[in-house]
PDB file of N, CA and C in Angstrom:
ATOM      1  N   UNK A   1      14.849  13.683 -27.010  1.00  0.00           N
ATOM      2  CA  UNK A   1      15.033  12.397 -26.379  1.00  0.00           C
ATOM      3  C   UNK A   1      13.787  11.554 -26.632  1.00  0.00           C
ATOM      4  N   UNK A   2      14.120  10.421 -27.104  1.00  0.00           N
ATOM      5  CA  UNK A   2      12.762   9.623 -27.584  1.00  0.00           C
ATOM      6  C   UNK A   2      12.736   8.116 -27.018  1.00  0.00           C
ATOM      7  N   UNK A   3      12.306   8.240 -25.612  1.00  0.00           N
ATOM      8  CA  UNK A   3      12.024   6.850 -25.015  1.00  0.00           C
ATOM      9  C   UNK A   3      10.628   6.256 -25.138  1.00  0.00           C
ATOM     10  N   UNK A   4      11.099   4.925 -25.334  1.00  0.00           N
ATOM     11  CA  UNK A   4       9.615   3.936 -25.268  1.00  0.00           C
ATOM     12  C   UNK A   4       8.890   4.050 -24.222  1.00  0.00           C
ATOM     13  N   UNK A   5       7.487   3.997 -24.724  1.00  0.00           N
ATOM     14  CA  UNK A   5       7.003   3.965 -23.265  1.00  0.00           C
ATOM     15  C   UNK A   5       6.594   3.583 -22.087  1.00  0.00           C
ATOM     16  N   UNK A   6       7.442   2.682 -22.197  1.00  0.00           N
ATOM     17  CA  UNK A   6       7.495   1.788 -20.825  1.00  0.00           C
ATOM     18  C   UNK A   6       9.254   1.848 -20.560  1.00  0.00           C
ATOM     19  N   UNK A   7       9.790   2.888 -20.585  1.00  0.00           N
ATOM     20  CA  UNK A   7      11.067   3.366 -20.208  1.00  0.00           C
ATOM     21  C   UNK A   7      10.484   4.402 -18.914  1.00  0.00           C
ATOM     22  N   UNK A   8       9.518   5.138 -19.755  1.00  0.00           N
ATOM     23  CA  UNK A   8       9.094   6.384 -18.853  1.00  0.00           C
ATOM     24  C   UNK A   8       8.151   5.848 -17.788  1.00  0.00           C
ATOM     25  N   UNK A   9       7.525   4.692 -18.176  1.00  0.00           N
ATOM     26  CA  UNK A   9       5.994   4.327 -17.350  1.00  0.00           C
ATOM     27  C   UNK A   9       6.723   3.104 -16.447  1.00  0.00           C
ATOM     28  N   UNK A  10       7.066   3.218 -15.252  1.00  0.00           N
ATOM     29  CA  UNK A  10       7.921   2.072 -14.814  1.00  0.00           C
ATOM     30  C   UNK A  10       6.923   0.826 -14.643  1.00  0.00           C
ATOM     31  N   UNK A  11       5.558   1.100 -13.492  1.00  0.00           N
ATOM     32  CA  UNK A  11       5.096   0.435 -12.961  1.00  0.00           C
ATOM     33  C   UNK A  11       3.581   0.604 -12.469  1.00  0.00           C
ATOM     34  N   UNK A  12       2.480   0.052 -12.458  1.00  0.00           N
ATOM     35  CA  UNK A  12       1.242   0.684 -12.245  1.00  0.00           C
ATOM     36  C   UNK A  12       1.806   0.908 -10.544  1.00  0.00           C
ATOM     37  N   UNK A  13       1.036   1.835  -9.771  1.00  0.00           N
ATOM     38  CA  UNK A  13       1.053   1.557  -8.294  1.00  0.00           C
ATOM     39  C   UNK A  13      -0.236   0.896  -7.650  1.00  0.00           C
ATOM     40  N   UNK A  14       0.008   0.317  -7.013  1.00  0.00           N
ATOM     41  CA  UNK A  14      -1.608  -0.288  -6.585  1.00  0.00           C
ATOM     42  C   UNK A  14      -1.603  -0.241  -5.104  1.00  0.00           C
ATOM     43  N   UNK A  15      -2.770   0.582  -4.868  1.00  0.00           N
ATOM     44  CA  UNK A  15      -2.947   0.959  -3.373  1.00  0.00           C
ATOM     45  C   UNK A  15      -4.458   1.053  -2.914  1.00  0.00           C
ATOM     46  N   UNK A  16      -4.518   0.733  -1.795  1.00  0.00           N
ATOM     47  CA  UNK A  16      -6.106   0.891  -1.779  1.00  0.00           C
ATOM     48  C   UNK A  16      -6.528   2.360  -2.052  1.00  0.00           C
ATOM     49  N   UNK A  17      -5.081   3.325  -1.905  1.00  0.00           N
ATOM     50  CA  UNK A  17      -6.275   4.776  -2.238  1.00  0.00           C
ATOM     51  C   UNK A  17      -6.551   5.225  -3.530  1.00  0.00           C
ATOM     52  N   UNK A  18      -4.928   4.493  -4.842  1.00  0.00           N
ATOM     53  CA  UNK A  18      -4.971   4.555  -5.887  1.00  0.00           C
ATOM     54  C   UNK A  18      -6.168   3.353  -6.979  1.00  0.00           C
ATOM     55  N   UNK A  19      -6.598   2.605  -5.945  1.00  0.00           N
ATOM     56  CA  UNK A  19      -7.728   1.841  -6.042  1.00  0.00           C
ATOM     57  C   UNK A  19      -9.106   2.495  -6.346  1.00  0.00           C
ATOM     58  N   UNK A  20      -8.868   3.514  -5.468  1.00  0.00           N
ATOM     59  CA  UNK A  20     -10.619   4.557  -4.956  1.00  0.00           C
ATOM     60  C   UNK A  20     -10.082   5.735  -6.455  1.00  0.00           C
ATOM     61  N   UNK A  21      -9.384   5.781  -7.042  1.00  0.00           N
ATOM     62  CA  UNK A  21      -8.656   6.784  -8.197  1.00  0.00           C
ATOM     63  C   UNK A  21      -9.690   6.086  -9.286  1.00  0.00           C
ATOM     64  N   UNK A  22      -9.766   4.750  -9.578  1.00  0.00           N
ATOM     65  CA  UNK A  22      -9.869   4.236 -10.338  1.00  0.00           C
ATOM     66  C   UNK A  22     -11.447   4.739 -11.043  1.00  0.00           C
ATOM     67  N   UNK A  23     -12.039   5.006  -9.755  1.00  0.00           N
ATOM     68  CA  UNK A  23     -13.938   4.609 -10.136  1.00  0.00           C
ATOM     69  C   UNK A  23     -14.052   5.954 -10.706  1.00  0.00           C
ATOM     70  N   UNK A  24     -12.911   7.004 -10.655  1.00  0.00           N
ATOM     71  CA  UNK A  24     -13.007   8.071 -11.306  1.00  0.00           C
ATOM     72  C   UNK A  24     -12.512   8.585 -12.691  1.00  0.00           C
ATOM     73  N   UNK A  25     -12.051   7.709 -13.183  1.00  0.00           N
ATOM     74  CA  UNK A  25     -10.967   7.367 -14.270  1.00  0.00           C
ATOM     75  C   UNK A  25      -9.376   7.689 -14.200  1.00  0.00           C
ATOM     76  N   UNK A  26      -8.942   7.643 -13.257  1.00  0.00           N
ATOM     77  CA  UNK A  26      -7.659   8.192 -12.264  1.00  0.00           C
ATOM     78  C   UNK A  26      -7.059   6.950 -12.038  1.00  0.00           C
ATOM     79  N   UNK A  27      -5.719   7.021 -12.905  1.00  0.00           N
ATOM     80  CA  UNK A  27      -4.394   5.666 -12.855  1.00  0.00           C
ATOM     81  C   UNK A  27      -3.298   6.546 -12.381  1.00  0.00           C
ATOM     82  N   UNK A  28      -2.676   5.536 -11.562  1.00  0.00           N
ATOM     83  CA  UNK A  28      -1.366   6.024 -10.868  1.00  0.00           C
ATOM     84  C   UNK A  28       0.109   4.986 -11.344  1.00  0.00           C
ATOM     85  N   UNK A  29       0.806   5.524 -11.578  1.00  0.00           N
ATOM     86  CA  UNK A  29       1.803   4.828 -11.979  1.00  0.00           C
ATOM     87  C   UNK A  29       3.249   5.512 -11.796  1.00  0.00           C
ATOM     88  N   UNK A  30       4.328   4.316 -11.055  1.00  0.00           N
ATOM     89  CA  UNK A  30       5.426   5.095 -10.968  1.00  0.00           C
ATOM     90  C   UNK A  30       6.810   5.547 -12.106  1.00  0.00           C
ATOM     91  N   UNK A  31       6.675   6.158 -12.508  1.00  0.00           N
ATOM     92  CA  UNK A  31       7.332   7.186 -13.676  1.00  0.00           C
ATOM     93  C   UNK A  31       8.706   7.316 -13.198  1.00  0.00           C
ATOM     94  N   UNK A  32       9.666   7.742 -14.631  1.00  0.00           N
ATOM     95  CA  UNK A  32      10.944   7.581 -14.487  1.00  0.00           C
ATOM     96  C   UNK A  32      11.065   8.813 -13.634  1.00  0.00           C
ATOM     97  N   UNK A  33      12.555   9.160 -13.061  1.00  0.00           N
ATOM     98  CA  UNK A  33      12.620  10.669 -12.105  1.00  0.00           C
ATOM     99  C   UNK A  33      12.744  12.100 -12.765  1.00  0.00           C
ATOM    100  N   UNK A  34      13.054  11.907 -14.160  1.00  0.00           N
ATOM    101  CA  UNK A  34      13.604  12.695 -15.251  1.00  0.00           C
ATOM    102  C   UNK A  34      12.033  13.130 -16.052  1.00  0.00           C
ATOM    103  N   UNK A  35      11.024  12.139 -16.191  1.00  0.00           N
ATOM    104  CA  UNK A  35       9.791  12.474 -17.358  1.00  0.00           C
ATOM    105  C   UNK A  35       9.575  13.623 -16.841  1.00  0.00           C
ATOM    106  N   UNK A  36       8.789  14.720 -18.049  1.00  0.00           N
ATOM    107  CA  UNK A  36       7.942  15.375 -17.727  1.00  0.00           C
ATOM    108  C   UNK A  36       6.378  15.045 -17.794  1.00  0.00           C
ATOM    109  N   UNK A  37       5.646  16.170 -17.181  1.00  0.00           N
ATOM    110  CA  UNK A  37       3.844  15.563 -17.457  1.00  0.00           C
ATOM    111  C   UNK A  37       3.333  15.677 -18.954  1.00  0.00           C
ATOM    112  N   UNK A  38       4.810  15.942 -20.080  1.00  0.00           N
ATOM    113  CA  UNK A  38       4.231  16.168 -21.110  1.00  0.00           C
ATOM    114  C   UNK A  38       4.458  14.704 -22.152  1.00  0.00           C
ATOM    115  N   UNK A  39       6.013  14.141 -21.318  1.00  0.00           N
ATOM    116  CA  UNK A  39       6.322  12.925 -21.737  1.00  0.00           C
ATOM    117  C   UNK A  39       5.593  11.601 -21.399  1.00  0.00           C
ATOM    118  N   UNK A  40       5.131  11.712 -20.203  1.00  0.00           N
ATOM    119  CA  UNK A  40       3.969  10.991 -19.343  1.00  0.00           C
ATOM    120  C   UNK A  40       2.880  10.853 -19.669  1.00  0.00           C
ATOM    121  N   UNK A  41       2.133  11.847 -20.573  1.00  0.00           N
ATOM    122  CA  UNK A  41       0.998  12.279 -21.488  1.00  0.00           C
ATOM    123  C   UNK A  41       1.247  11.409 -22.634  1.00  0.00           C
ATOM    124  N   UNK A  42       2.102  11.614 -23.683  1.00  0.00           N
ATOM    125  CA  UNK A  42       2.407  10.804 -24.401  1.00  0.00           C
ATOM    126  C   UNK A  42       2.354   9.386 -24.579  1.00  0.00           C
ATOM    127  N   UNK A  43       3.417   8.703 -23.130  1.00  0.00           N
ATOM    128  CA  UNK A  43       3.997   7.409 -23.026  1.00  0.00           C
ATOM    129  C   UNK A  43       2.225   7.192 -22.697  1.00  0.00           C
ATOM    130  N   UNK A  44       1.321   6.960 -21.618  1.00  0.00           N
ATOM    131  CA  UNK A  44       0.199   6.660 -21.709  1.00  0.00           C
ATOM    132  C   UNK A  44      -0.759   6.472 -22.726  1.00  0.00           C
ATOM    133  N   UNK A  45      -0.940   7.498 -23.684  1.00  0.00           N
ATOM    134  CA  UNK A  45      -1.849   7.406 -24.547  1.00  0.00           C
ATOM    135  C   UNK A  45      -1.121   6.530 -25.377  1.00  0.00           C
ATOM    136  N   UNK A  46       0.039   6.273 -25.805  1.00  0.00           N
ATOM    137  CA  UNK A  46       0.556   5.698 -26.762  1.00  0.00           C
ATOM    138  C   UNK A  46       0.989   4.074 -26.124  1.00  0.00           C
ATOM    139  N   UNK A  47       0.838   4.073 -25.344  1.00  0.00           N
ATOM    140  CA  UNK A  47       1.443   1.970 -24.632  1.00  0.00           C
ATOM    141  C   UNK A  47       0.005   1.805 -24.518  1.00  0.00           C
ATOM    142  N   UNK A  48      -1.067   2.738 -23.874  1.00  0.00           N
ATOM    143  CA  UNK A  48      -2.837   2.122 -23.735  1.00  0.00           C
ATOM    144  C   UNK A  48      -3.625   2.453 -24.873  1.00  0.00           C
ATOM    145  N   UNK A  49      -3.397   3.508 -25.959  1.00  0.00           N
ATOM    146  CA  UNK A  49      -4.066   3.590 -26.679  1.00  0.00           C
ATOM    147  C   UNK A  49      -6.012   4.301 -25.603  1.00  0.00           C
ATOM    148  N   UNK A  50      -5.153   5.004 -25.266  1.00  0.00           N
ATOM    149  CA  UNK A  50      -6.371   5.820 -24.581  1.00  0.00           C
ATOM    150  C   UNK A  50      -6.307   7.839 -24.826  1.00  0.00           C
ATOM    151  N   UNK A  51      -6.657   8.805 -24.353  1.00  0.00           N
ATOM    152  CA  UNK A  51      -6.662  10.063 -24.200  1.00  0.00           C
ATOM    153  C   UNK A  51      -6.135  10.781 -23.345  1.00  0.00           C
ATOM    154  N   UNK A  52      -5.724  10.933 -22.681  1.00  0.00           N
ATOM    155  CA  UNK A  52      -5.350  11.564 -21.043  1.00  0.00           C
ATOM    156  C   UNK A  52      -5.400  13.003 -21.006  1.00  0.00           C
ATOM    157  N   UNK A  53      -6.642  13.478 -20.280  1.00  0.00           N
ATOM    158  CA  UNK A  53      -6.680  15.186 -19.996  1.00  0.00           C
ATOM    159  C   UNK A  53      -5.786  15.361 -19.315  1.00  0.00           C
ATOM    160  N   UNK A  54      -5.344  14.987 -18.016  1.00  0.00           N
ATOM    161  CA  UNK A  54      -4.593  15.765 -17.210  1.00  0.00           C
ATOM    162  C   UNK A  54      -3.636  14.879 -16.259  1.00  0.00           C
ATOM    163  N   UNK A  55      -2.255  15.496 -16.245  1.00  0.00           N
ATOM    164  CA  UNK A  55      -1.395  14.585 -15.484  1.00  0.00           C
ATOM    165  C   UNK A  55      -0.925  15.358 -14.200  1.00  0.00           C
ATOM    166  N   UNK A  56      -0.696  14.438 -12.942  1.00  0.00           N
ATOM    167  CA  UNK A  56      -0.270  15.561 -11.897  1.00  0.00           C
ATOM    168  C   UNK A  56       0.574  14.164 -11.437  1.00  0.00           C
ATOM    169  N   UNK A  57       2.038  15.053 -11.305  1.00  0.00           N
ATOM    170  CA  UNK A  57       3.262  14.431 -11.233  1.00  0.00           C
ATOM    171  C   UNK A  57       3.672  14.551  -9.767  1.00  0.00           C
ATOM    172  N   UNK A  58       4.362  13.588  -8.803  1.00  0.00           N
ATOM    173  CA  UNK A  58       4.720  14.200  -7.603  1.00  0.00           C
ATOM    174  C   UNK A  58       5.926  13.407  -6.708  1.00  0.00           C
ATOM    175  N   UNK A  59       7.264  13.775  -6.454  1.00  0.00           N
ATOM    176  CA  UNK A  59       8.035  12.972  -6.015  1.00  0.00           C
ATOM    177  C   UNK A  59       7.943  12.530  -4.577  1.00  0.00           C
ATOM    178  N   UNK A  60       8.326  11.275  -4.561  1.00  0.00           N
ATOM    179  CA  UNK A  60       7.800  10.483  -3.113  1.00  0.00           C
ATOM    180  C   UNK A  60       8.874  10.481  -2.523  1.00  0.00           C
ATOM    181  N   UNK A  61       9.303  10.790  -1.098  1.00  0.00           N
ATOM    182  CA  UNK A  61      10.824  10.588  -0.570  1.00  0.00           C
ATOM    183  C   UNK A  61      10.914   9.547  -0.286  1.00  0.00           C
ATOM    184  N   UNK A  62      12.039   8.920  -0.319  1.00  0.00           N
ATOM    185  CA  UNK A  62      12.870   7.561   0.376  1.00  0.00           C
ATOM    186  C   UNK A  62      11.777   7.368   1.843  1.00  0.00           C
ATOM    187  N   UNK A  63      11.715   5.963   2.157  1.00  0.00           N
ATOM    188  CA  UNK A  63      11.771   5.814   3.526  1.00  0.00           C
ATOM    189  C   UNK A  63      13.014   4.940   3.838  1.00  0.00           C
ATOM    190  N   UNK A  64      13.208   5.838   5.412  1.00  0.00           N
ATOM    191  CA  UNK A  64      14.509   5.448   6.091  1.00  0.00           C
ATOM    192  C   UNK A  64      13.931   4.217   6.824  1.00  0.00           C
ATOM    193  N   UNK A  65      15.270   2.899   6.633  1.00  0.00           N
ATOM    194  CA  UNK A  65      15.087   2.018   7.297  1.00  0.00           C
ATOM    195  C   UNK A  65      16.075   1.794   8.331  1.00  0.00           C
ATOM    196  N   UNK A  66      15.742   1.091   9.449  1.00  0.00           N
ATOM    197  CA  UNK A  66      17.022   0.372  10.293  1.00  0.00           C
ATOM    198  C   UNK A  66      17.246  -1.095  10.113  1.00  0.00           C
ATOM    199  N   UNK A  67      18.885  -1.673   9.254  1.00  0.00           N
ATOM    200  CA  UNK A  67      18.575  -2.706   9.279  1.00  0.00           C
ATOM    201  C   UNK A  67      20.360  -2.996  10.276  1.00  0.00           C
ATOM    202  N   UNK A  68      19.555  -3.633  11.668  1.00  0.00           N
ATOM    203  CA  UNK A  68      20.844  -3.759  12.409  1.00  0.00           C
ATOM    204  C   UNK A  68      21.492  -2.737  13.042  1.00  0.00           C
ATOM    205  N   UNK A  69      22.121  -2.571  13.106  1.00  0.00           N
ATOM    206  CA  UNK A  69      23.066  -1.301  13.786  1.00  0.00           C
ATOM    207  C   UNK A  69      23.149  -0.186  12.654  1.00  0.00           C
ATOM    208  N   UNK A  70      22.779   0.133  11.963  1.00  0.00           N
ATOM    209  CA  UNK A  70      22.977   1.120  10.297  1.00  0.00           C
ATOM    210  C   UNK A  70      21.726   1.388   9.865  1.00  0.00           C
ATOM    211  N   UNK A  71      21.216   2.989   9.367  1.00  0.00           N
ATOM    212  CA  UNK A  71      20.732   2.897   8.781  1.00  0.00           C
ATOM    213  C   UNK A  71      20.604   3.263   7.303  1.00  0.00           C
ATOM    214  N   UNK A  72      19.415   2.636   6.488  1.00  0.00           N
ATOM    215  CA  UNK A  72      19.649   2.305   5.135  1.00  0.00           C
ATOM    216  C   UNK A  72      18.098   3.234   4.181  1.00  0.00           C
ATOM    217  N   UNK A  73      18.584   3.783   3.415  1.00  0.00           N
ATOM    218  CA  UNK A  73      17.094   4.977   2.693  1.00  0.00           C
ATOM    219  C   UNK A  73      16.795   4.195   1.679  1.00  0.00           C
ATOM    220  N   UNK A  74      15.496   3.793   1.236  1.00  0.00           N
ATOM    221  CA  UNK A  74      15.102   3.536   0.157  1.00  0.00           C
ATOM    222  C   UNK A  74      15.117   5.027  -0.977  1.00  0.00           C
ATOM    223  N   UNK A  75      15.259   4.955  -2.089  1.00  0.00           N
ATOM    224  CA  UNK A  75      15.327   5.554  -3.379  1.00  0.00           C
ATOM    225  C   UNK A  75      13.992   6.436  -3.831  1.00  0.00           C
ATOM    226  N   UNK A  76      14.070   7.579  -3.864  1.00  0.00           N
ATOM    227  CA  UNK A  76      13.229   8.355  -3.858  1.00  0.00           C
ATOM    228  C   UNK A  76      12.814   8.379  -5.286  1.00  0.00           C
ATOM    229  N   UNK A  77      11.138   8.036  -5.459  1.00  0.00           N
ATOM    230  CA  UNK A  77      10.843   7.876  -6.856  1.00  0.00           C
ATOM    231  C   UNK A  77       9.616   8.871  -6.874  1.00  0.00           C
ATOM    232  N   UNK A  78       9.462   8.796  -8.373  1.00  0.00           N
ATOM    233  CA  UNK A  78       8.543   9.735  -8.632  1.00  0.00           C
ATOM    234  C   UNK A  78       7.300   9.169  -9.294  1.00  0.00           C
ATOM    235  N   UNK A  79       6.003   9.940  -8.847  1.00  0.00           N
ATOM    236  CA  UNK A  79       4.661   9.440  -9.002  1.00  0.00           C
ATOM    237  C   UNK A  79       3.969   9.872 -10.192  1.00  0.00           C
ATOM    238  N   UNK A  80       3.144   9.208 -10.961  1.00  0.00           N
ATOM    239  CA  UNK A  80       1.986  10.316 -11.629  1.00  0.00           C
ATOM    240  C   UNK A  80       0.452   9.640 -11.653  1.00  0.00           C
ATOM    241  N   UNK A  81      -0.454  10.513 -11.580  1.00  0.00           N
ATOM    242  CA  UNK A  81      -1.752  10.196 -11.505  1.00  0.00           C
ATOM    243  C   UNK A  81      -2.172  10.704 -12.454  1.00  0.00           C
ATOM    244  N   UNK A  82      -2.721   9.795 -13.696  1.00  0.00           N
ATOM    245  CA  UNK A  82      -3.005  10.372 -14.999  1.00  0.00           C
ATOM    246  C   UNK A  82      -4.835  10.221 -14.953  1.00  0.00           C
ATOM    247  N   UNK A  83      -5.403  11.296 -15.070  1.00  0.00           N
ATOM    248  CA  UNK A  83      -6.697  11.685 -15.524  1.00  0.00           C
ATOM    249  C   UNK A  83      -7.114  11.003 -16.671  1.00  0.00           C
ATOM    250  N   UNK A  84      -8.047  10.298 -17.301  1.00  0.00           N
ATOM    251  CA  UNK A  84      -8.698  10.011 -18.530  1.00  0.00           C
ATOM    252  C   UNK A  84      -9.679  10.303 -18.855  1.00  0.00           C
ATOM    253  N   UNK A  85      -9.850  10.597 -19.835  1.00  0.00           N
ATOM    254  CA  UNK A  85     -11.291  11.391 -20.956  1.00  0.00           C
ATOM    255  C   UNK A  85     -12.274  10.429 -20.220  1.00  0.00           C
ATOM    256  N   UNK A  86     -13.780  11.014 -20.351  1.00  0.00           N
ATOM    257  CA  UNK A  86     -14.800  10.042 -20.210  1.00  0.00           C
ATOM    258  C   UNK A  86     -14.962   8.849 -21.188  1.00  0.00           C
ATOM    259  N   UNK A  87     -14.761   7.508 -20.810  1.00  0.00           N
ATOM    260  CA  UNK A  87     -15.393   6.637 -21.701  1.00  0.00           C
ATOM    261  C   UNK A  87     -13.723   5.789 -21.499  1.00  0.00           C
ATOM    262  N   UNK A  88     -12.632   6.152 -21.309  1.00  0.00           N
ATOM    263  CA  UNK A  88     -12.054   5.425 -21.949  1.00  0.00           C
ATOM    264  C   UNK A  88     -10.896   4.675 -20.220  1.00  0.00           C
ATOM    265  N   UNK A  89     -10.507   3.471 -20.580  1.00  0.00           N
ATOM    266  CA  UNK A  89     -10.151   2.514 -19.349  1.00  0.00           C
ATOM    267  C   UNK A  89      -8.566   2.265 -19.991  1.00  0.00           C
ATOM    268  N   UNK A  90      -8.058   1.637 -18.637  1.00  0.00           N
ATOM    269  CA  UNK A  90      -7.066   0.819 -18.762  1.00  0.00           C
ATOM    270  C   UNK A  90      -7.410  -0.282 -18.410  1.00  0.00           C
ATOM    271  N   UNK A  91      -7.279  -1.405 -19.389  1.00  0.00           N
ATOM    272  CA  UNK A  91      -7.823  -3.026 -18.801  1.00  0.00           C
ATOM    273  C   UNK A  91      -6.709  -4.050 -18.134  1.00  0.00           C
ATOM    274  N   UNK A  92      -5.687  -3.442 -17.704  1.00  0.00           N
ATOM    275  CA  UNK A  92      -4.046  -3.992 -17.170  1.00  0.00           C
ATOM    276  C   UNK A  92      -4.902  -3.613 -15.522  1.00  0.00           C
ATOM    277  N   UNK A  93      -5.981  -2.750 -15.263  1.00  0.00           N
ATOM    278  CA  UNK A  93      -6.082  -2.354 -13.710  1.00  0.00           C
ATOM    279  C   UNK A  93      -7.322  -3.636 -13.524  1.00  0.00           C
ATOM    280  N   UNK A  94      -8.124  -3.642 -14.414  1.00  0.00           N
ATOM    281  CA  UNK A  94      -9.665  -4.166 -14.164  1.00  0.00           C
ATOM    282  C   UNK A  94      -9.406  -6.116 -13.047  1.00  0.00           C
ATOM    283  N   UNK A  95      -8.317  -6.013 -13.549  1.00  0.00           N
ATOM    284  CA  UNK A  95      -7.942  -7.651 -12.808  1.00  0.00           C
ATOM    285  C   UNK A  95      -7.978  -7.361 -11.653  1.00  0.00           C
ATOM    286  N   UNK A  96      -7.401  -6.472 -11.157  1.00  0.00           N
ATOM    287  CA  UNK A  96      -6.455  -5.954 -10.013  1.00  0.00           C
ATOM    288  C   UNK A  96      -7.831  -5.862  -8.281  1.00  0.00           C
TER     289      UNK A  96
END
């Protein structure tokens, strides 16, 4: 199966804790539900043109909402926090 990589790489996440990731060379981004950490490895180095030692993948559950008399689950997606070699950045975060 050969997806582009921004099929697999949905979205950066930006959080103040995935913020504190950053000063370590640690990007978080939400990933399709299907990638593996080997396809995730790939799609990164190849859309940033960077290295990535190590990926740690992790699914987030839905949060349940009440809207009105019913309630309604948001869509349970999946996370990854990709590690980078010394020296090398993503400049899509540096704005942020």
């Amino acid at each position: 199966m050969d997806l582009h990589p921004f099929e697999i790489i949905r979205r950066p996440v930006v959080t103040e804790s995935s913020t504190f990731l950053q000063d370590s060379g640690r990007y978080t981004f939400e990933v399709a539900v299907s990638a593996t950490k080997h396809q995730v490895k790939e799609a990164v180095e190849e859309a940033f043109n960077v290295e990535v030692l190590k990926v740690n993948t992790m699914m987030v559950k839905g949060k349940r909402k009440r809207m009105g008399p019913r309630f309604a689950t948001s869509k349970n997606w999946k996370k990854a926090i990709v590690q980078l070699a010394p020296g090398n950045s993503i400049t899509i975060f540096e704005g942020v």
